[in-house]
N, C-alpha and C. Protein backbone atom coordinates (compact mmCIF):
# COMPACT_ATOMS: atom_id res chain seq x y z
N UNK A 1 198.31 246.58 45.52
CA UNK A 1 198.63 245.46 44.60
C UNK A 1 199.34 244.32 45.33
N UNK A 2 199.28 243.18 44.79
CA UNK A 2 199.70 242.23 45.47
C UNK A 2 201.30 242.15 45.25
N UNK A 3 202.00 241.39 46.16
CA UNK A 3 203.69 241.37 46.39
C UNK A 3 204.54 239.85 45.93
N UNK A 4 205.15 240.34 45.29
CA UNK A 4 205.86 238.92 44.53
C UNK A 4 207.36 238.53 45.16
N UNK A 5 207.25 237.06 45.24
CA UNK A 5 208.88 237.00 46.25
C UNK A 5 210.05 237.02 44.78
N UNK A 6 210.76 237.77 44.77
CA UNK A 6 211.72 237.43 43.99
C UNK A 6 212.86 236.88 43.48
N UNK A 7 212.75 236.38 45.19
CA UNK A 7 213.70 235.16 45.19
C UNK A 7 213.61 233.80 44.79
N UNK A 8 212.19 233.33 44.71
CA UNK A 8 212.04 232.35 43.98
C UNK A 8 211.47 232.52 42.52
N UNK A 9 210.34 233.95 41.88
CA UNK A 9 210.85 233.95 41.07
C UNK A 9 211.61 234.53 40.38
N UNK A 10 212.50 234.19 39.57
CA UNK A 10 213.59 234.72 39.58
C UNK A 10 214.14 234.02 37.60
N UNK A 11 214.47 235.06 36.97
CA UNK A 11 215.75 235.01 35.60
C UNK A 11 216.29 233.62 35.59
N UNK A 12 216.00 232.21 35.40
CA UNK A 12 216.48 231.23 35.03
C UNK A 12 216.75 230.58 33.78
N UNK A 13 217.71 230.93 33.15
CA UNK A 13 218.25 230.74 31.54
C UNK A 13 218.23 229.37 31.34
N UNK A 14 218.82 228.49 32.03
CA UNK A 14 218.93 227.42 32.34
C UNK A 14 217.37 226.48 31.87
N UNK A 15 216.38 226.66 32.46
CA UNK A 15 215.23 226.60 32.04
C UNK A 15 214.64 226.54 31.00
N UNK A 16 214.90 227.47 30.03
CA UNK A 16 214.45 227.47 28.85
C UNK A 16 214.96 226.21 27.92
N UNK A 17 216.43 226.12 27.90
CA UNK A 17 216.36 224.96 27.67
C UNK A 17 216.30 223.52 28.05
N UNK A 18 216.22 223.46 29.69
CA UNK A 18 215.14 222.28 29.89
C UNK A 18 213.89 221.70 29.82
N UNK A 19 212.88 223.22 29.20
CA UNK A 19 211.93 223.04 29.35
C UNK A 19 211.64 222.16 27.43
N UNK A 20 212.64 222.89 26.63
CA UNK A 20 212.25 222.73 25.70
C UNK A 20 213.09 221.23 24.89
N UNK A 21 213.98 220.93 25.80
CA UNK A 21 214.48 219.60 25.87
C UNK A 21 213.08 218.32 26.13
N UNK A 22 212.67 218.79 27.46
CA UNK A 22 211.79 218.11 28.12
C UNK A 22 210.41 217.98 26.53
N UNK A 23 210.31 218.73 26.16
CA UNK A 23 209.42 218.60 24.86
C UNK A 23 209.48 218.16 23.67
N UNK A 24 210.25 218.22 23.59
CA UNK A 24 211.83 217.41 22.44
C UNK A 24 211.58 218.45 20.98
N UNK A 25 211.89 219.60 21.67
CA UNK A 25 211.50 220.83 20.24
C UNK A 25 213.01 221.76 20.59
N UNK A 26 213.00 221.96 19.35
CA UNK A 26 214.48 223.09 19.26
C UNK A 26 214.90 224.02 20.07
N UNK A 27 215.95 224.25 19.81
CA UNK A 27 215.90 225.49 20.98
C UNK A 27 215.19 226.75 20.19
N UNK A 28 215.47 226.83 19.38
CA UNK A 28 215.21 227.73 18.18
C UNK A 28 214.01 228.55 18.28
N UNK A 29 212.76 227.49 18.09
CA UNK A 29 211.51 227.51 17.82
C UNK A 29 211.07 228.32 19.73
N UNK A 30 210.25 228.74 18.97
CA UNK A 30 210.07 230.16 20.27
C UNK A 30 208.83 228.94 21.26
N UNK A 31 209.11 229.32 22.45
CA UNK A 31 208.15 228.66 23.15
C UNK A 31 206.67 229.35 23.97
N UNK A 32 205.63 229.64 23.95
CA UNK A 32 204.65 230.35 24.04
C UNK A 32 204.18 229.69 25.49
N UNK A 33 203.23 230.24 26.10
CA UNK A 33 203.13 229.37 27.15
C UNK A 33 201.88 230.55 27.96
N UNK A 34 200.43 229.51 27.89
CA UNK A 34 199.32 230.20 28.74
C UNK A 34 199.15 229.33 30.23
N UNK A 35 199.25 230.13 31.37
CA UNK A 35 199.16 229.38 32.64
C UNK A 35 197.51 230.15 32.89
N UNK A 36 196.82 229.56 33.12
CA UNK A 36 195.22 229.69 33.60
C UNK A 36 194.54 228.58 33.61
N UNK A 37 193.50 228.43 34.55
CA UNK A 37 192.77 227.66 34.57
C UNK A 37 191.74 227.36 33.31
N UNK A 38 191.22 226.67 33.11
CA UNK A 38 189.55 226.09 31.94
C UNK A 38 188.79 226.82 32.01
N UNK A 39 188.47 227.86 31.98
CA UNK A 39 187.41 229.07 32.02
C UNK A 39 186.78 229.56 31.00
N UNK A 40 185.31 230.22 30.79
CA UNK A 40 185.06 231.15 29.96
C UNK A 40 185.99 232.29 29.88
N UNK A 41 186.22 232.83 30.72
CA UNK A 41 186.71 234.04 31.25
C UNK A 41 187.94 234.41 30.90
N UNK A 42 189.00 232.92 30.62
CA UNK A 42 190.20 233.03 30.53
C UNK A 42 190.61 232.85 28.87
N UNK A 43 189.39 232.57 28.39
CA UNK A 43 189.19 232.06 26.81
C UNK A 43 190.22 232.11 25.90
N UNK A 44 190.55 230.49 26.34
CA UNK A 44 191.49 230.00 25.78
C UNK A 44 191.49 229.56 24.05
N UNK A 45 190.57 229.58 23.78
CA UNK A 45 189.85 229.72 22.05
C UNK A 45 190.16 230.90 21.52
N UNK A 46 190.62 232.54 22.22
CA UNK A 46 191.07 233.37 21.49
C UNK A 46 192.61 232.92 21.38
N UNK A 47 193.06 232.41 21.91
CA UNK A 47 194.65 232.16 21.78
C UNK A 47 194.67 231.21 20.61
N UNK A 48 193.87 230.49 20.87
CA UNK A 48 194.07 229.28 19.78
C UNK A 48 193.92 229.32 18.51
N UNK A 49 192.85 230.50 18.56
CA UNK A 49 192.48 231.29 17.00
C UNK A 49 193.89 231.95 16.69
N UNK A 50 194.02 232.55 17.65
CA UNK A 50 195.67 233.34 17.02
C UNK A 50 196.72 232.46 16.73
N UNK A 51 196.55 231.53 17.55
CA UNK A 51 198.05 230.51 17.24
C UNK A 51 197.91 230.33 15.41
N UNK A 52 196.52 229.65 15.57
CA UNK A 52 196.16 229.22 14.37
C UNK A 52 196.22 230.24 12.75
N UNK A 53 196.60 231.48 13.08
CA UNK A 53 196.81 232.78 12.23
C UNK A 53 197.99 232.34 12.13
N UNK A 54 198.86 232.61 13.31
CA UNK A 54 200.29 232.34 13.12
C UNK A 54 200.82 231.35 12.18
N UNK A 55 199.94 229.80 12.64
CA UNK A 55 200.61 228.81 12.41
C UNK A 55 200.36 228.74 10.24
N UNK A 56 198.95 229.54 10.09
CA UNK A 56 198.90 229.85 8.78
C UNK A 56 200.01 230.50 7.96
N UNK A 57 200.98 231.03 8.91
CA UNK A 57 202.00 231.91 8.08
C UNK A 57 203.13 231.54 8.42
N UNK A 58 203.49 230.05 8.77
CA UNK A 58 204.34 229.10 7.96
C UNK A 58 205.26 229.78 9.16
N UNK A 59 204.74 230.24 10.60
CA UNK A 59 205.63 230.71 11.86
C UNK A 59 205.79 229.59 12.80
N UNK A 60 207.11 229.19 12.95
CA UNK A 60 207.26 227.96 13.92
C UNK A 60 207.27 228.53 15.48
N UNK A 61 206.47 227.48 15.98
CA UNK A 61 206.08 228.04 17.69
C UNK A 61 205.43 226.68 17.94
N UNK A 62 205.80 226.54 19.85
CA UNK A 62 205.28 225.79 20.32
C UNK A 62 204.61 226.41 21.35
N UNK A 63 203.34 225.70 22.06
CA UNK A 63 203.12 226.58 22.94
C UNK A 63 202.43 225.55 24.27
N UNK A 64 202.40 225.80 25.15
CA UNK A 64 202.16 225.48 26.85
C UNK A 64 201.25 225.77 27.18
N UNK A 65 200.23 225.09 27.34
CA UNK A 65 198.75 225.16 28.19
C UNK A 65 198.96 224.83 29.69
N UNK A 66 198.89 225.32 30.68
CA UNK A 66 198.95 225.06 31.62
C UNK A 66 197.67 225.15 32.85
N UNK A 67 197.27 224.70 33.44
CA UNK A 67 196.34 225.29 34.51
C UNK A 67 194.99 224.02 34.75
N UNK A 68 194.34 224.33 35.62
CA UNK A 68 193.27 222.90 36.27
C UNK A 68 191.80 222.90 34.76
N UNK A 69 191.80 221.72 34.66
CA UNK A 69 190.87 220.89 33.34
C UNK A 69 191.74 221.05 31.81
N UNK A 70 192.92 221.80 32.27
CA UNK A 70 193.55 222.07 31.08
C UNK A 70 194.64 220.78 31.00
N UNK A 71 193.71 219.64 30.15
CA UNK A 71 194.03 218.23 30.00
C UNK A 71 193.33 217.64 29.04
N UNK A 72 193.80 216.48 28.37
CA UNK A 72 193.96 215.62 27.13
C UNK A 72 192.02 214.95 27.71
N UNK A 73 191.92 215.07 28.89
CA UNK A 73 190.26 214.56 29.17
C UNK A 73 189.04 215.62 28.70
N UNK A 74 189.67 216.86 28.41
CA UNK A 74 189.30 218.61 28.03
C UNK A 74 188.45 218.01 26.61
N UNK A 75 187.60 217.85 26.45
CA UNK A 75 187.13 216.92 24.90
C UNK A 75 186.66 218.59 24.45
N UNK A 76 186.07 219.40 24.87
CA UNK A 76 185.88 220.84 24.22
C UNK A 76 187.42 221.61 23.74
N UNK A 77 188.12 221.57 24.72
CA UNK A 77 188.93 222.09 24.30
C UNK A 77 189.92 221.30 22.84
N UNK A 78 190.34 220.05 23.54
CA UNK A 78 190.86 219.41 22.17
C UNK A 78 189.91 218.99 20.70
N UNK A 79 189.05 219.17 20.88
CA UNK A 79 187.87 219.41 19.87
C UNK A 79 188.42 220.81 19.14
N UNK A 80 188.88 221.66 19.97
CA UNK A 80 188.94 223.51 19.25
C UNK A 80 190.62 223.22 18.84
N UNK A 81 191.23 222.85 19.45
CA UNK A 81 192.90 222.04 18.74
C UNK A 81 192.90 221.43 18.07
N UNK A 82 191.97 220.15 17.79
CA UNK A 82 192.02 219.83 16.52
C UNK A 82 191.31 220.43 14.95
N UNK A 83 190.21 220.91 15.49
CA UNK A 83 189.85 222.01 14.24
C UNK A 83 190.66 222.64 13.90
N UNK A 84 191.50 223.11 14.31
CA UNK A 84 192.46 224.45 13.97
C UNK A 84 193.60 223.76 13.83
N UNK A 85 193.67 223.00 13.86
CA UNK A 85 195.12 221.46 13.75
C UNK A 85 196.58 222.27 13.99
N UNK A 86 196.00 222.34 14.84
CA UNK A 86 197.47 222.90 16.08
C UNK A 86 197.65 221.42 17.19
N UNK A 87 196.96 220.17 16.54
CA UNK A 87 197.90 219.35 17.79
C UNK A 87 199.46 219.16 18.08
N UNK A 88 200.12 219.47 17.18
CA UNK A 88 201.38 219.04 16.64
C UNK A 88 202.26 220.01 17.17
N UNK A 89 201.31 221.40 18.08
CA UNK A 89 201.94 222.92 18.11
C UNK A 89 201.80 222.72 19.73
N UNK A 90 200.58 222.04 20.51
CA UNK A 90 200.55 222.50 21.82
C UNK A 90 200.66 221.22 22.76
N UNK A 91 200.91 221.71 24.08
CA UNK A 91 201.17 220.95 24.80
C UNK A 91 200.17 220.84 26.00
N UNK A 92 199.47 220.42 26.51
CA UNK A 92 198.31 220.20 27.65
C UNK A 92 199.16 219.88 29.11
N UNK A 93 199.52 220.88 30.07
CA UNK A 93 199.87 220.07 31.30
C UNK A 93 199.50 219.82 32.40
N UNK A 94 198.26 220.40 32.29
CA UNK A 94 197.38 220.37 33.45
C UNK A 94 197.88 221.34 34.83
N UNK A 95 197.34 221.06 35.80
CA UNK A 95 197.84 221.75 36.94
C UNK A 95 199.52 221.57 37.38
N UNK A 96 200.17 222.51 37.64
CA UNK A 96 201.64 222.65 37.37
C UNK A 96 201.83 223.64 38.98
N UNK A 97 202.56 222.83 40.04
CA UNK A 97 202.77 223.64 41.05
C UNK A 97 204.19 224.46 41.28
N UNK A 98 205.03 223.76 40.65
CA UNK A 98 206.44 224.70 40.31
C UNK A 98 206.08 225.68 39.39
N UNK A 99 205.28 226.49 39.56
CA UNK A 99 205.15 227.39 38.37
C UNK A 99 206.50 228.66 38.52
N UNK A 100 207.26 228.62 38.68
CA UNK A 100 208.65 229.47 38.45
C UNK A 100 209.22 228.50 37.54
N UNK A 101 208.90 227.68 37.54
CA UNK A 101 209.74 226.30 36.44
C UNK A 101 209.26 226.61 35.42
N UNK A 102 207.93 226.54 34.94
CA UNK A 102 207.74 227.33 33.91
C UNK A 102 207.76 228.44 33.19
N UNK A 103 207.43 229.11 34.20
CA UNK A 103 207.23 230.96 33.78
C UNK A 103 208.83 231.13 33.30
N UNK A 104 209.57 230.89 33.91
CA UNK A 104 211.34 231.35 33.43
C UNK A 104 211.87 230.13 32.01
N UNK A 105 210.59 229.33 31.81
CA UNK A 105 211.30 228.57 30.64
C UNK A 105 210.48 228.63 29.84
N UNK A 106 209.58 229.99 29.78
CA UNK A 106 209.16 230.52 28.15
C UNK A 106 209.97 231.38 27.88
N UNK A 107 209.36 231.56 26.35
CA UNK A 107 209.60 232.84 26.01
C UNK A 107 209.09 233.81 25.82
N UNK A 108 207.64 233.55 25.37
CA UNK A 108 206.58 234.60 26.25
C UNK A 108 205.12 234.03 26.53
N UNK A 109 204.98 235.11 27.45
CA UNK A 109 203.35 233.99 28.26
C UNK A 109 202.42 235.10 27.98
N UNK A 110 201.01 234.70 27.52
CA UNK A 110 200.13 235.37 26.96
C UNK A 110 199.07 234.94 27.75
N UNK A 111 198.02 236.03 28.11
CA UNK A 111 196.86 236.20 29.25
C UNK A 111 195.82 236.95 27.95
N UNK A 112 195.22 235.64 27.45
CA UNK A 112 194.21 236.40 26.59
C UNK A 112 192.70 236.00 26.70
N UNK A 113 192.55 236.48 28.20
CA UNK A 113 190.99 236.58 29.03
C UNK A 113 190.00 237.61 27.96
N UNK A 114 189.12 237.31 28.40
CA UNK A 114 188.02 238.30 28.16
C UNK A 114 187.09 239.13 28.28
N UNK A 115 187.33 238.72 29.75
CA UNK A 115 186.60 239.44 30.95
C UNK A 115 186.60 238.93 32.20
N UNK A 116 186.56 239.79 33.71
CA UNK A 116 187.00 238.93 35.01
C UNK A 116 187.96 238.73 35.26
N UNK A 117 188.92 239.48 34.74
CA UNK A 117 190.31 239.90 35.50
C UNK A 117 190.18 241.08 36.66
N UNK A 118 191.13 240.67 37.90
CA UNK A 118 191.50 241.42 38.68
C UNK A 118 193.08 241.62 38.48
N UNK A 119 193.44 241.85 39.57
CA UNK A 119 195.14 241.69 39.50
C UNK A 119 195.38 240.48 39.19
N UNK A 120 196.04 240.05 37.64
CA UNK A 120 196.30 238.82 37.65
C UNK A 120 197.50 238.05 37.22
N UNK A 121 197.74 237.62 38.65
CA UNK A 121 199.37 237.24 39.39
C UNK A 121 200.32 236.18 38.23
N UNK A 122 199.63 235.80 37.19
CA UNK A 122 200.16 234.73 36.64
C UNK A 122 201.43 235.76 35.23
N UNK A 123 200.36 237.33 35.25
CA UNK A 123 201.55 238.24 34.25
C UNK A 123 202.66 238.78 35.13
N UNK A 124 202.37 239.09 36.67
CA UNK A 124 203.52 239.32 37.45
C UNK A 124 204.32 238.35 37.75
N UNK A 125 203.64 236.95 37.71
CA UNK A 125 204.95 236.17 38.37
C UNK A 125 205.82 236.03 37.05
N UNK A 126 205.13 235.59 35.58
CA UNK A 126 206.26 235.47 34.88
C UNK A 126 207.10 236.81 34.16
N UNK A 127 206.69 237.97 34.57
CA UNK A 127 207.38 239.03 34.37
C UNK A 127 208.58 238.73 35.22
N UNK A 128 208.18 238.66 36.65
CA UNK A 128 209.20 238.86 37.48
C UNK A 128 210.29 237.27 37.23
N UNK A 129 209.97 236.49 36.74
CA UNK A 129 210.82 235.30 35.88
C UNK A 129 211.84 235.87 34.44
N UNK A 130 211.47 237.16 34.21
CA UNK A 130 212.01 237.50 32.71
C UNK A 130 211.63 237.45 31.74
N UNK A 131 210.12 236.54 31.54
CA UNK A 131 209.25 236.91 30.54
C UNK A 131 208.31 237.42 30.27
N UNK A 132 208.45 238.09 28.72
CA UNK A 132 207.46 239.22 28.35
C UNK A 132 206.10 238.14 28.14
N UNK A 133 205.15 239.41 28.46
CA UNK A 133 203.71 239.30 28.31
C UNK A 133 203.00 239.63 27.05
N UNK A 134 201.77 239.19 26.52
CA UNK A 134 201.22 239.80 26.02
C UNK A 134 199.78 239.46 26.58
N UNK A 135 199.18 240.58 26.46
CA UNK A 135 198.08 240.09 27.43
C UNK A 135 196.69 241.05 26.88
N UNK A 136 195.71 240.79 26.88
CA UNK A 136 194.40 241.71 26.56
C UNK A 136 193.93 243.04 27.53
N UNK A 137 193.21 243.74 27.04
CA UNK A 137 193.13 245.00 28.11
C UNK A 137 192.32 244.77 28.96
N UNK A 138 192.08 243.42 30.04
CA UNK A 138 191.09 243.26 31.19
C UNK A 138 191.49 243.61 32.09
N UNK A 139 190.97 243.95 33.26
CA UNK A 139 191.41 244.19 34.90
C UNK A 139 192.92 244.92 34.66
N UNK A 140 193.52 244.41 35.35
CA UNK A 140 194.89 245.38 35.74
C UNK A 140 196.19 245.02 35.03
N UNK A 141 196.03 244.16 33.47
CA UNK A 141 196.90 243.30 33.03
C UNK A 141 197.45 244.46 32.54
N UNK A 142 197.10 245.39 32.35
CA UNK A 142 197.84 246.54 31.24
C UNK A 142 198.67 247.29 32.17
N UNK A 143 198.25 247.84 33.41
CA UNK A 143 198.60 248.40 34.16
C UNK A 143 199.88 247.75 34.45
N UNK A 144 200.09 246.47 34.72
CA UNK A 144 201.23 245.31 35.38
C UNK A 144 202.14 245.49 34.10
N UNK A 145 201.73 245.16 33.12
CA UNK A 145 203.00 244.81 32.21
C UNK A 145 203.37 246.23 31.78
N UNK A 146 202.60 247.54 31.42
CA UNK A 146 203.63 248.66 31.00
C UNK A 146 204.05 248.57 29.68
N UNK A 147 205.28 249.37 29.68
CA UNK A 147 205.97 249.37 28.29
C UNK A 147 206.53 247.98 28.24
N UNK A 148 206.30 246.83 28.63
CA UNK A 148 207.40 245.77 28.86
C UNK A 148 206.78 244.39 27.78
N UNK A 149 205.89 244.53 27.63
CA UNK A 149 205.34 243.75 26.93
C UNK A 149 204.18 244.44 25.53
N UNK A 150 203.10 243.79 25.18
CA UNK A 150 202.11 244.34 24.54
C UNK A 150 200.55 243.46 25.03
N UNK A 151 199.94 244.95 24.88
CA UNK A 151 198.64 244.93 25.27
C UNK A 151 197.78 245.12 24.56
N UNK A 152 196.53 244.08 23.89
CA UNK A 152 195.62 244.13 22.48
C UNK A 152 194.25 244.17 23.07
N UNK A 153 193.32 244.59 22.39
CA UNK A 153 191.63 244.18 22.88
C UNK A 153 191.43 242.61 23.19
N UNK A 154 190.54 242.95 23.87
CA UNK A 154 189.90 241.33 24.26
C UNK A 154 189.38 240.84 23.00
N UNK A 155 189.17 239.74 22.88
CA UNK A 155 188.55 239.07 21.82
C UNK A 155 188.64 238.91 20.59
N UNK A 156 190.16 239.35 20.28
CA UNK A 156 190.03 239.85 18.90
C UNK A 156 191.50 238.92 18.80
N UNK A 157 191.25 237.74 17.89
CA UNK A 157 192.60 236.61 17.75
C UNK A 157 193.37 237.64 16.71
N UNK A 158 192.71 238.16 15.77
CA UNK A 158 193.96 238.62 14.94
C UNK A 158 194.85 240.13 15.07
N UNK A 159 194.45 241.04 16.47
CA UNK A 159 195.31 241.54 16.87
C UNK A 159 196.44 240.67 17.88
N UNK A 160 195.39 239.91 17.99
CA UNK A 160 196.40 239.06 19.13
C UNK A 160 197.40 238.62 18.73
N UNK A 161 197.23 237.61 17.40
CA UNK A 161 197.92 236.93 16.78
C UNK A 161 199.16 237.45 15.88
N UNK A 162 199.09 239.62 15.76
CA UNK A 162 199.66 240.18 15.25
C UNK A 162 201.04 240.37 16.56
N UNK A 163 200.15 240.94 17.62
CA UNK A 163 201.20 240.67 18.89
C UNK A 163 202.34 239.51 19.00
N UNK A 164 201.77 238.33 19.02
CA UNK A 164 202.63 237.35 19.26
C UNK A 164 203.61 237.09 18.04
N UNK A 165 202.89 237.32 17.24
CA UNK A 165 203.95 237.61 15.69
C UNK A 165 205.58 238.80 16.11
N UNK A 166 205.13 239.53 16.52
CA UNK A 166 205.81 240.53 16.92
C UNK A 166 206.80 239.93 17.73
N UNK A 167 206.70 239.39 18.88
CA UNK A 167 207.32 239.15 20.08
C UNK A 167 208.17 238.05 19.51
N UNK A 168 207.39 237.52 18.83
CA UNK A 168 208.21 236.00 18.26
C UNK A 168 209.25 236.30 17.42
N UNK A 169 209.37 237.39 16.54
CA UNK A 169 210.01 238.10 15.56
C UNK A 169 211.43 238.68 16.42
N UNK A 170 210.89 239.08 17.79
CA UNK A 170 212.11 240.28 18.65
C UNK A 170 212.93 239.03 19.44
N UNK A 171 212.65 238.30 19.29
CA UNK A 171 213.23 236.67 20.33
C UNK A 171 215.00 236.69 19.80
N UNK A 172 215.86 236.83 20.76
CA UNK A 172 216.97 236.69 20.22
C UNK A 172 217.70 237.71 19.35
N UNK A 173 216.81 238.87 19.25
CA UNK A 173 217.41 239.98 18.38
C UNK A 173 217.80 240.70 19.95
N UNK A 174 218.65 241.81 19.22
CA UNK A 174 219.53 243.06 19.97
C UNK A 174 218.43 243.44 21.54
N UNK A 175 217.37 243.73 20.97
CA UNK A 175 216.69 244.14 22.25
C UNK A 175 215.51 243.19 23.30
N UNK A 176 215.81 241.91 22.99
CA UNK A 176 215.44 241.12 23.32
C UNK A 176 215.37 241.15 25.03
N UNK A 177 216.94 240.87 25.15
CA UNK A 177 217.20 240.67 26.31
C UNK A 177 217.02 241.63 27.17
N UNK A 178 217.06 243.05 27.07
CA UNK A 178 216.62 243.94 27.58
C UNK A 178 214.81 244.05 27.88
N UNK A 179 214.71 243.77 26.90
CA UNK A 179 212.80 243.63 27.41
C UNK A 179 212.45 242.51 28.28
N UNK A 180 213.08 241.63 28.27
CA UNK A 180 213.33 240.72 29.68
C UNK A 180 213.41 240.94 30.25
N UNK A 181 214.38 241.93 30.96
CA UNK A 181 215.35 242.60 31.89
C UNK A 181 214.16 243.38 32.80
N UNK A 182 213.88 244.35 31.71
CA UNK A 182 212.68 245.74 32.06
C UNK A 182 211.02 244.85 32.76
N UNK A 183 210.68 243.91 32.16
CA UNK A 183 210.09 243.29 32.35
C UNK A 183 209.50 242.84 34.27
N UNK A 184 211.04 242.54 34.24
CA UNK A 184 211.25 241.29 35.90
C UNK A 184 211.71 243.19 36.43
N UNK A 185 212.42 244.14 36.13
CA UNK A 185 213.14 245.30 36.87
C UNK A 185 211.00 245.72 37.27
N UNK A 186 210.13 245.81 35.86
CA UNK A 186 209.09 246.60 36.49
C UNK A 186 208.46 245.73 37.70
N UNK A 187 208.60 244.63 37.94
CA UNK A 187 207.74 243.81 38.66
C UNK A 187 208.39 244.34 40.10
N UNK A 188 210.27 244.08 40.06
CA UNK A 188 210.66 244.41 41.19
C UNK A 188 210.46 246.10 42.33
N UNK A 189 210.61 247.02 41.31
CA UNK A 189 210.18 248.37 41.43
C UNK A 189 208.62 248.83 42.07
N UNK A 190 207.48 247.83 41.10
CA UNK A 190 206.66 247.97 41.80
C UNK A 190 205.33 246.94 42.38
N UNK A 191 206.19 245.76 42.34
CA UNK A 191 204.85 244.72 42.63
C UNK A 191 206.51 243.79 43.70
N UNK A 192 207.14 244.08 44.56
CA UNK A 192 207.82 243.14 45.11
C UNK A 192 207.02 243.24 46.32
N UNK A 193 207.30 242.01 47.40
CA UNK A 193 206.60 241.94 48.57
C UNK A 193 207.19 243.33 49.29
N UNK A 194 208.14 243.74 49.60
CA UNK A 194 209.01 245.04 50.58
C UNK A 194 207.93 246.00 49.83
N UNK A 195 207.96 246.00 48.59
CA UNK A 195 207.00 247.45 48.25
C UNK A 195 205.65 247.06 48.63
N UNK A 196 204.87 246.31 48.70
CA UNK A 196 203.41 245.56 48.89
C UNK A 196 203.12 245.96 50.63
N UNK A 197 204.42 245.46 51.48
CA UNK A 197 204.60 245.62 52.95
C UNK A 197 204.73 247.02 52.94
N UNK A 198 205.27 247.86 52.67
CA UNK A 198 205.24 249.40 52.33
C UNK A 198 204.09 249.99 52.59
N UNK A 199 202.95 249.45 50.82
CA UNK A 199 202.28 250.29 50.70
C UNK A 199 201.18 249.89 52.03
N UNK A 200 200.97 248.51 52.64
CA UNK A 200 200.16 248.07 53.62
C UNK A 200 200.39 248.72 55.00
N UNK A 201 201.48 249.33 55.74
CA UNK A 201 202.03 249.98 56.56
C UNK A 201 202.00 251.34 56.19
N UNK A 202 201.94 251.76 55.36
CA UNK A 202 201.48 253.22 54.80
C UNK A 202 200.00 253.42 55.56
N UNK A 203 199.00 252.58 54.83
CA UNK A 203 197.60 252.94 54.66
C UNK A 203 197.13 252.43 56.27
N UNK A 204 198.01 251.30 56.93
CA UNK A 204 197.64 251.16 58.35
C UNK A 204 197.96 252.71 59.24
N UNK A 205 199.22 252.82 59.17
CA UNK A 205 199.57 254.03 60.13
C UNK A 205 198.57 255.14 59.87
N UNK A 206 198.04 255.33 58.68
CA UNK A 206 197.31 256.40 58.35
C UNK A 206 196.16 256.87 58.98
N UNK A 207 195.33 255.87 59.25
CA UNK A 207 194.06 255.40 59.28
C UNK A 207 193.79 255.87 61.03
C-alpha cells in the first residue's frame, strides 16, 4: 500500500474554521467535501443525488467539490446542481494543490466512485488529516477506512445519503472527536511512509 507523510498531513483545527470563514457559512453547518477529478468513474451525480435527499430533509450542509474540470465551465455537471437546486449548497474549486488545506478543514470527505478504484490516496490523505470518510465499496476504499468511517454500495444515493445523514448527526457529539482521532491513528499504524518503507524492504530482502 502506498505511504502517507504525516507530517504534512496532519489534525489542523484551525482550518476548519478558515475554511468555512473563507465561504462565509457558519461554523455550525457541517462542511462535506469531495476531492476527485470529472470522471465517470468518480460519479459525482451519486453524491449529488444524496446531497439532494439530505437537502430534502430540511439538513443544513455545505459541501466542496474539488478536483480538475470540477468548475463553474463543467455545463454537465452544473446542469445536475441545478436540477437538484443544490446551487446555494456547493462550492466548485477546481484543481486545489494544498490539498492538506482542505482535507483537515472538512468535516467529512466522501469518495462515492463507482467503479475503477485502486488504492485511493484522497481517503488516506484526509483520514490521516482527521477526517472521517464515507466512501462506496470500490477498490481498497473499505479496506483504508475500517471501523473509522462508513462504507455503502456503489450507486445507490439513498444509502449514501443515509450515511452522510449519520456522520452529519455524530459532528460535535461525545464521540466525534474520537472517530477523528481513530481515523488519522488507522492511517498512521498502517498506511505511514516508515510502514510503506518496511513493507518494501521486507519483500526486497526476501526475494
Amino acid at each position: 500500500p502506498n505511504g502517507y507523510d504525516l507530517k504534512v498531513l496532519r489534525i489542523d483545527k484551525t482550518q476548519k474554521k478558515n475554511l468555512k470563514k473563507k465561504f462565509k457559512i457558519s461554523n455550525k453547518i457541517p462542511l462535506i467535501g469531495k476531492v476527485a477529478r470529472y470522471d465517470p468513474q468518480k460519479n459525482h451525480f451519486n453524491l449529488l443525488k444524496a446531497l439532494s435527499i439530505i437537502k430534502s430533509k430540511n439538513i443544513n450542509f455545505f459541501c466542496v467539490l474539488v478536483g480538475s474540470n470540477i468548475n463553474y465551465n463543467n455545463i454537465e455537471l452544473i446542469s445536475e446542481i441545478q436540477k437538484l437546486k443544490l446551487l446555494n449548497n456547493i462550492k466548485l474549486l477546481g484543481q486545489e494543490n494544498k490539498i492538506s488545506t482542505i482535507m483537515s478543514g472538512l468535516d467529512l470527505h466522501v469518495l462515492s466512485s463507482s467503479y475503477g478504484e485502486g488504492f485511493p490516496n484522497v481517503v488516506a490523505e484526509s483520514m490521516a488529516c482527521g477526517t472521517p470518510n464515507i466512501v462506496t465499496d470500490i477498490g481498497d476504499s473499505k479496506l483504508i477506512v475500517g471501523k473509522t468511517g462508513w462504507v455503502v454500495p456503489p450507486k445507490n444515493p439513498a444509502k449514501l445519503s443515509k450515511a452522510i445523514e449519520n456522520g452529519i448527526n455524530e459532528i460535535n457529539k461525545l464521540n466525534w472527536n474520537k472517530r477523528c482521532k481513530n481515523a488519522r491513528s488507522r492511517i498512521k499504524k498502517y498506511y505511514s511512509i516508515s510502514k510503506m518503507l518496511s513493507l518494501y524492504n521486507k519483500v526486497w530482502f526476501n526475494v
